[in-house]
C-alpha atoms as a PDB file:
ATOM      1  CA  UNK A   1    -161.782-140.420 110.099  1.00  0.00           C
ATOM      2  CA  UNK A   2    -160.115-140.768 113.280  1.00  0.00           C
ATOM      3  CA  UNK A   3    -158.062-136.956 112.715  1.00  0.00           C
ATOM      4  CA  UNK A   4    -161.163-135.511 111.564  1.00  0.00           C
ATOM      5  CA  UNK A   5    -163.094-136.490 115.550  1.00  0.00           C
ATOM      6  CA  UNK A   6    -159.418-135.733 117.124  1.00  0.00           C
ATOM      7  CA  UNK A   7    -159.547-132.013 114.803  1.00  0.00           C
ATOM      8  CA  UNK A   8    -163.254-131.204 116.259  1.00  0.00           C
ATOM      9  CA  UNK A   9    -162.561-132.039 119.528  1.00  0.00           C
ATOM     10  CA  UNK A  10    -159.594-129.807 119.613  1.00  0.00           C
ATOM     11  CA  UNK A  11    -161.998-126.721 118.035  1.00  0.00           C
ATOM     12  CA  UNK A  12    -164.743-127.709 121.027  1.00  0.00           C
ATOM     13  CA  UNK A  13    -162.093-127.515 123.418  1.00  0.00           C
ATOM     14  CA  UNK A  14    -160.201-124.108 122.271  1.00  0.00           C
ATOM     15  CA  UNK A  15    -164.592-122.955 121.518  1.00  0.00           C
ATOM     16  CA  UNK A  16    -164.967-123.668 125.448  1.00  0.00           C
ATOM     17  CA  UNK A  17    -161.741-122.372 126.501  1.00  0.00           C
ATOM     18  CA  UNK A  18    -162.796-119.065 124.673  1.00  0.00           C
ATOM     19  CA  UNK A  19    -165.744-118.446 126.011  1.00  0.00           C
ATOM     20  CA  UNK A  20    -163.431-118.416 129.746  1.00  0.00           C
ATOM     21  CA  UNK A  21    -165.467-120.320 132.083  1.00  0.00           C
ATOM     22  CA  UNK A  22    -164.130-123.027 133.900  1.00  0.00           C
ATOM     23  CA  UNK A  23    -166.624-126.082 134.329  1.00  0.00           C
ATOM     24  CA  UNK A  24    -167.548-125.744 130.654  1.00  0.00           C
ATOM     25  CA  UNK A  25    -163.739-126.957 129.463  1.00  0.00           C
ATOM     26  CA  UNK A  26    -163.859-130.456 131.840  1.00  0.00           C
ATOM     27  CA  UNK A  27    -166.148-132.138 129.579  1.00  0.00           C
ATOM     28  CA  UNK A  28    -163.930-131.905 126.324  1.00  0.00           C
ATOM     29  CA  UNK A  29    -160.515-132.630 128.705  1.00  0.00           C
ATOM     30  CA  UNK A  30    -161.336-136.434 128.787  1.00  0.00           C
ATOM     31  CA  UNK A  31    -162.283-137.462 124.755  1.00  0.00           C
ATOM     32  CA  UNK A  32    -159.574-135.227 123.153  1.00  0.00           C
ATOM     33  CA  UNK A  33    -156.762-137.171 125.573  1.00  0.00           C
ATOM     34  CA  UNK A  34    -158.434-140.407 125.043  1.00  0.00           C
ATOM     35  CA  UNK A  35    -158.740-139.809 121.680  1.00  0.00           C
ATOM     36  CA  UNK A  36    -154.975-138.609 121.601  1.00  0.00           C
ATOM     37  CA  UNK A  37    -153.807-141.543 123.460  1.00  0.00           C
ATOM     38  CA  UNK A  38    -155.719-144.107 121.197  1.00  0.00           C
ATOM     39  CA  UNK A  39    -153.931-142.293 117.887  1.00  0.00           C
ATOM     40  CA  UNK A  40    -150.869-142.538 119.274  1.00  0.00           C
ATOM     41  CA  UNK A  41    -150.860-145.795 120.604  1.00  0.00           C
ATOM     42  CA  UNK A  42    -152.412-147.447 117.666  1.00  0.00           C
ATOM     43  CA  UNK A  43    -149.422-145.730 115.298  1.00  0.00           C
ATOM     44  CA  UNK A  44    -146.560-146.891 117.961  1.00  0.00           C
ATOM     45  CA  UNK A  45    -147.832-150.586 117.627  1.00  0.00           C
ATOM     46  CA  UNK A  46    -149.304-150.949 114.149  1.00  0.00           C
ATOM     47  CA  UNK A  47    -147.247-153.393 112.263  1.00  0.00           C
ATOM     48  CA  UNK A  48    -144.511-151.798 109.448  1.00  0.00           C
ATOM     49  CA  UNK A  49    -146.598-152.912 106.676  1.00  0.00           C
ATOM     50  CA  UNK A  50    -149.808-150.899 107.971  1.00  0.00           C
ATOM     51  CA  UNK A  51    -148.195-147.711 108.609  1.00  0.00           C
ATOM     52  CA  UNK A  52    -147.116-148.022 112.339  1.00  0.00           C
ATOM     53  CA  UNK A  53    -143.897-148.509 114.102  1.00  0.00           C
ATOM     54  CA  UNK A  54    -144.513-152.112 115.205  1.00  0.00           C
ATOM     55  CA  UNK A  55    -143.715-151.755 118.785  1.00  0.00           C
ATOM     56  CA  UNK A  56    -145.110-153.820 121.170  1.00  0.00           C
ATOM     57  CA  UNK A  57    -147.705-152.989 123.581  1.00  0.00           C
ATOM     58  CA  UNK A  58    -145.593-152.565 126.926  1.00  0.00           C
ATOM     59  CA  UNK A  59    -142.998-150.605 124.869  1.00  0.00           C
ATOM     60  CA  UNK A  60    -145.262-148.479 123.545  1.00  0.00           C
ATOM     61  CA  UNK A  61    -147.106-147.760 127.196  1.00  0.00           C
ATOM     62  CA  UNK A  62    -143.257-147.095 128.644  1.00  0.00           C
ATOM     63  CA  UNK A  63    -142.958-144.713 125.337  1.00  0.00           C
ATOM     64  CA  UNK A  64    -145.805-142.642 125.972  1.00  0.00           C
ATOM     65  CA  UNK A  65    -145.481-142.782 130.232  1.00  0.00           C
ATOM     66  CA  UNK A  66    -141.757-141.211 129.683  1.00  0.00           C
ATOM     67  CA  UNK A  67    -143.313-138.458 127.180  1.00  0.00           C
ATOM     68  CA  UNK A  68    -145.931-137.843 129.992  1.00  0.00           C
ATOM     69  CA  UNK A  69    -143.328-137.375 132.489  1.00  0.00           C
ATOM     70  CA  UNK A  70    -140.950-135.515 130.330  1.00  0.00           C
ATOM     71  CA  UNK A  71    -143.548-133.222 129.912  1.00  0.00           C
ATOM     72  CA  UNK A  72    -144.639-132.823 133.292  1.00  0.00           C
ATOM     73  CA  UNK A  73    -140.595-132.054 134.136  1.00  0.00           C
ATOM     74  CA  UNK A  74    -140.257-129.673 130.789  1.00  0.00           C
ATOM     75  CA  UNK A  75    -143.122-127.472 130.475  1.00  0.00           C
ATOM     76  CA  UNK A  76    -143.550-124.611 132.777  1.00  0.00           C
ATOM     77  CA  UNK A  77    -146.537-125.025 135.440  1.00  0.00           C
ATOM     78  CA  UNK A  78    -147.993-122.202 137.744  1.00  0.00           C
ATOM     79  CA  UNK A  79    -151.356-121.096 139.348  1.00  0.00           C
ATOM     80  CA  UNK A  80    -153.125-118.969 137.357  1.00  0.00           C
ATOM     81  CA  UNK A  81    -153.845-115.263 138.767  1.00  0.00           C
ATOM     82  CA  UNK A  82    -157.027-113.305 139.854  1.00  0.00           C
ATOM     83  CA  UNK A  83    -158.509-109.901 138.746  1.00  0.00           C
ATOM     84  CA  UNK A  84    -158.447-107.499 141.650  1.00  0.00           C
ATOM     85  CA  UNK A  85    -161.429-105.243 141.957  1.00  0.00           C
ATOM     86  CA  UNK A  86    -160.299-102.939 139.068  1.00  0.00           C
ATOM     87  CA  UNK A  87    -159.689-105.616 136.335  1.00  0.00           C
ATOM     88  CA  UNK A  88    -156.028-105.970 137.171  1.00  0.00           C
ATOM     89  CA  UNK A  89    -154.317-108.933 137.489  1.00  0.00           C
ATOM     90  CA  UNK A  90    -152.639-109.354 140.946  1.00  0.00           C
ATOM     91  CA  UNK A  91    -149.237-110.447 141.242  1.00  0.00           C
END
């Protein structure tokens, strides 16, 4: 149940990411990371028996701050660029 909501909010956010117009992606943003984070979370502190790695709570909070900041440190980030007047992008 839970990847089936996670799964449609990923196709509402790539839907409003297609249609290229910024305001109408913000409202998606919030529920698929919350979402995310509650999947996540709930797997890195479910007990062994249940499917989950039994962590506890703080451990599992460090876990997924240092993959937050890992990724902030790993992935490439840059400003996006504007169309001149004849449809180019500027560089």
């Amino acid at each position: 149940m839970k990847s089936l909501a996670i799964s449609k909010c990923f196709k509402a956010t790539h839907f409003c990411y297609a249609l290229g117009k910024g305001p109408d992606r913000f409202p998606t943003a919030r529920p698929t990371k919350t979402l995310i984070g509650l999947g996540v979370g709930d797997f890195l502190d479910k007990p062994l028996s249940h499917g989950g790695l039994a962590l506890s709570r703080p451990l599992a909070s460090a876990i997924i701050a240092v993959f937050i900041v890992l990724c902030l440190l790993v992935l490439p980030q840059r400003a996006g660029t504007r169309p001149d007047e004849s449809g180019m992008a500027r560089r």
